[in-house]
C-alpha atoms as a PDB file:
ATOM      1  CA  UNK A   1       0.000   0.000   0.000  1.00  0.00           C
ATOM      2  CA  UNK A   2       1.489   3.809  -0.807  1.00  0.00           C
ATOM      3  CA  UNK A   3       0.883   6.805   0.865  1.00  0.00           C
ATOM      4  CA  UNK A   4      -0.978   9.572  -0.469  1.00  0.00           C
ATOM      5  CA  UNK A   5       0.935  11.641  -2.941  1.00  0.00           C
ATOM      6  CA  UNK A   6       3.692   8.480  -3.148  1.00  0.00           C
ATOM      7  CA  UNK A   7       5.040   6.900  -6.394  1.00  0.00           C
ATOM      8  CA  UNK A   8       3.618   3.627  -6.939  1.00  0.00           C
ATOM      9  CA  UNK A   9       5.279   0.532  -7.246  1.00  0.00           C
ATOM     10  CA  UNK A  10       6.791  -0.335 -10.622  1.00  0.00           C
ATOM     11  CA  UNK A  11       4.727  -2.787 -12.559  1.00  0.00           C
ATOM     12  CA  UNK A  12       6.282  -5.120 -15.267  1.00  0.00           C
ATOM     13  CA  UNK A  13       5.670  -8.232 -17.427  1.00  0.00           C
ATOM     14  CA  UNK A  14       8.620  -9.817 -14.824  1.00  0.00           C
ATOM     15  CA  UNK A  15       6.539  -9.856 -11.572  1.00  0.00           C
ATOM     16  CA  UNK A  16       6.374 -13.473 -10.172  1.00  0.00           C
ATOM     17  CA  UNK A  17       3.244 -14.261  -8.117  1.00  0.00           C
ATOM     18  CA  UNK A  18       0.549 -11.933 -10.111  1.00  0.00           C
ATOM     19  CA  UNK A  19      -0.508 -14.220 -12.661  1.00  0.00           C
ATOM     20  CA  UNK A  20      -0.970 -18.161 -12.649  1.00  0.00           C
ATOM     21  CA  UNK A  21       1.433 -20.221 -14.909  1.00  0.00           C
ATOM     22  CA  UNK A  22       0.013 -20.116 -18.459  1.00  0.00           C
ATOM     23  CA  UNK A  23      -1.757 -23.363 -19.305  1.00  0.00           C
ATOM     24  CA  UNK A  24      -1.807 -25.661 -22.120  1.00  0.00           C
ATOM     25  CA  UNK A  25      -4.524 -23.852 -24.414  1.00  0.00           C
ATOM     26  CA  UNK A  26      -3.189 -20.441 -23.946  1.00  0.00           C
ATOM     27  CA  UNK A  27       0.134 -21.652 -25.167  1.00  0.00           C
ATOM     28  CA  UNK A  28      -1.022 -22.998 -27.770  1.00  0.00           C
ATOM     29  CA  UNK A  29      -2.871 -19.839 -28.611  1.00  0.00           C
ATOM     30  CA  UNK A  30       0.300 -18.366 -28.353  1.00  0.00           C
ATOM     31  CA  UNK A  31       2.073 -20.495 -30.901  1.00  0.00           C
ATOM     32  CA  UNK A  32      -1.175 -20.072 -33.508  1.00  0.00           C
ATOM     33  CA  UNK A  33      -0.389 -16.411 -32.993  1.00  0.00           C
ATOM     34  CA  UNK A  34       3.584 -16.630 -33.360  1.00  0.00           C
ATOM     35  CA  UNK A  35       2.585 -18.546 -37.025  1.00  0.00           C
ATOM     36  CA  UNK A  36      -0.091 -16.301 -38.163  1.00  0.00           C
ATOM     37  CA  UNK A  37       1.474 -12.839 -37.269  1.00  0.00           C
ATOM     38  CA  UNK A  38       5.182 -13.895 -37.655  1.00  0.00           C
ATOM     39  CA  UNK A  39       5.511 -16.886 -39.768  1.00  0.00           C
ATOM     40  CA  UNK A  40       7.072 -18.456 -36.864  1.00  0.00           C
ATOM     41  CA  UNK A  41       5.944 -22.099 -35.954  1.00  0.00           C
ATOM     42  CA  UNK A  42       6.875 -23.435 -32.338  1.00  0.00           C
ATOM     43  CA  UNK A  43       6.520 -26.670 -32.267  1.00  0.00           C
ATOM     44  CA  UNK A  44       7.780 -29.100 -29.026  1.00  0.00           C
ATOM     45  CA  UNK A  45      10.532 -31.511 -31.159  1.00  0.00           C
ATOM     46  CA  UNK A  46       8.934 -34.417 -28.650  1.00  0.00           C
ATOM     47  CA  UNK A  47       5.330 -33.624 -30.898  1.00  0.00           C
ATOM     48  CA  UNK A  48       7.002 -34.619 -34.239  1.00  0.00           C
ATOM     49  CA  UNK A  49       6.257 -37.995 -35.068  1.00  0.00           C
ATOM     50  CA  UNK A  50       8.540 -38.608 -37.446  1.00  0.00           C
ATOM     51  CA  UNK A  51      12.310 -39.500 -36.565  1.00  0.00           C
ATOM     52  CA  UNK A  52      13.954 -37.788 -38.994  1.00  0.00           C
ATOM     53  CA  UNK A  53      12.113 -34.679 -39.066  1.00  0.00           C
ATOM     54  CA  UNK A  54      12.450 -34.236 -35.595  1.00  0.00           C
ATOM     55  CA  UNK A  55      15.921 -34.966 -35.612  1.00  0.00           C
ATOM     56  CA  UNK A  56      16.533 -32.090 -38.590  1.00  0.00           C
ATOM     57  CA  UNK A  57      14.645 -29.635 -36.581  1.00  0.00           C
ATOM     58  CA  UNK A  58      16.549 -30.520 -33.592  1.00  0.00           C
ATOM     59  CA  UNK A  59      19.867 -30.393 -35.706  1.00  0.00           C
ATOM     60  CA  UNK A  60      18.857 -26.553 -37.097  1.00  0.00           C
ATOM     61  CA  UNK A  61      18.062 -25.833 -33.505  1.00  0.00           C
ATOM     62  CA  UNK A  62      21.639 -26.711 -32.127  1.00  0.00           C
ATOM     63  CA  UNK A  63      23.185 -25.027 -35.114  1.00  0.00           C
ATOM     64  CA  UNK A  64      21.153 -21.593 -34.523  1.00  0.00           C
ATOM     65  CA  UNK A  65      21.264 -21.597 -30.846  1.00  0.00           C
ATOM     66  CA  UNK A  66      22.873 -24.137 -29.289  1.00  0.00           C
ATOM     67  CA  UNK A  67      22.337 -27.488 -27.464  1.00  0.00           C
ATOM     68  CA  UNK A  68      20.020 -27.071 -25.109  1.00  0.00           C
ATOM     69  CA  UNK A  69      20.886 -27.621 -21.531  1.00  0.00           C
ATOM     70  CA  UNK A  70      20.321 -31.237 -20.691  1.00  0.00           C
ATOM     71  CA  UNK A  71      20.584 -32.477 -23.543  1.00  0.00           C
ATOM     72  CA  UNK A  72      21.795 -35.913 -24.509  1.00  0.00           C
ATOM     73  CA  UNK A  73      24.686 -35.487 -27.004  1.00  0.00           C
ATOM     74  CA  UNK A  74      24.518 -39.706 -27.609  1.00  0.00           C
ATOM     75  CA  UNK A  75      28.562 -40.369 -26.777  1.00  0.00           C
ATOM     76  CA  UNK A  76      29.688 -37.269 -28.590  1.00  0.00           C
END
């Protein structure tokens, strides 16, 4: 609570504890927006069915921005 005549807090995007965690349909709201308004598709590699697609998505991935953290590198 401020006083009277007192700045108020700062407000921003970053403030843990004011909003719930996002849930599965708004995310994927999120990604139907990200391909209609950007031409960008986000897609989890774990949904691609097939083995090598995911695998060249993966590989495109690493090259842009790196192996993710975690990740199994299979002996190399």
């Amino acid at each position: 609570m401020s006083m009277h005549g007192a700045p108020l807090a700062p407000r921003s995007c970053l403030n843990r504890g004011t909003r719930s965690p996002t849930n599965d349909t708004e995310v994927n709201a999120m990604r139907a927006a990200a391909w209609h308004r950007h031409g960008v598709a986000a897609i989890p590699v774990d949904d691609v069915p097939d083995p090598w697609l995911r695998q060249a998505i993966t590989n495109e991935a690493n090259r842009r921005w790196g192996r993710r953290n975690g990740e199994n590198s299979h002996g190399r």
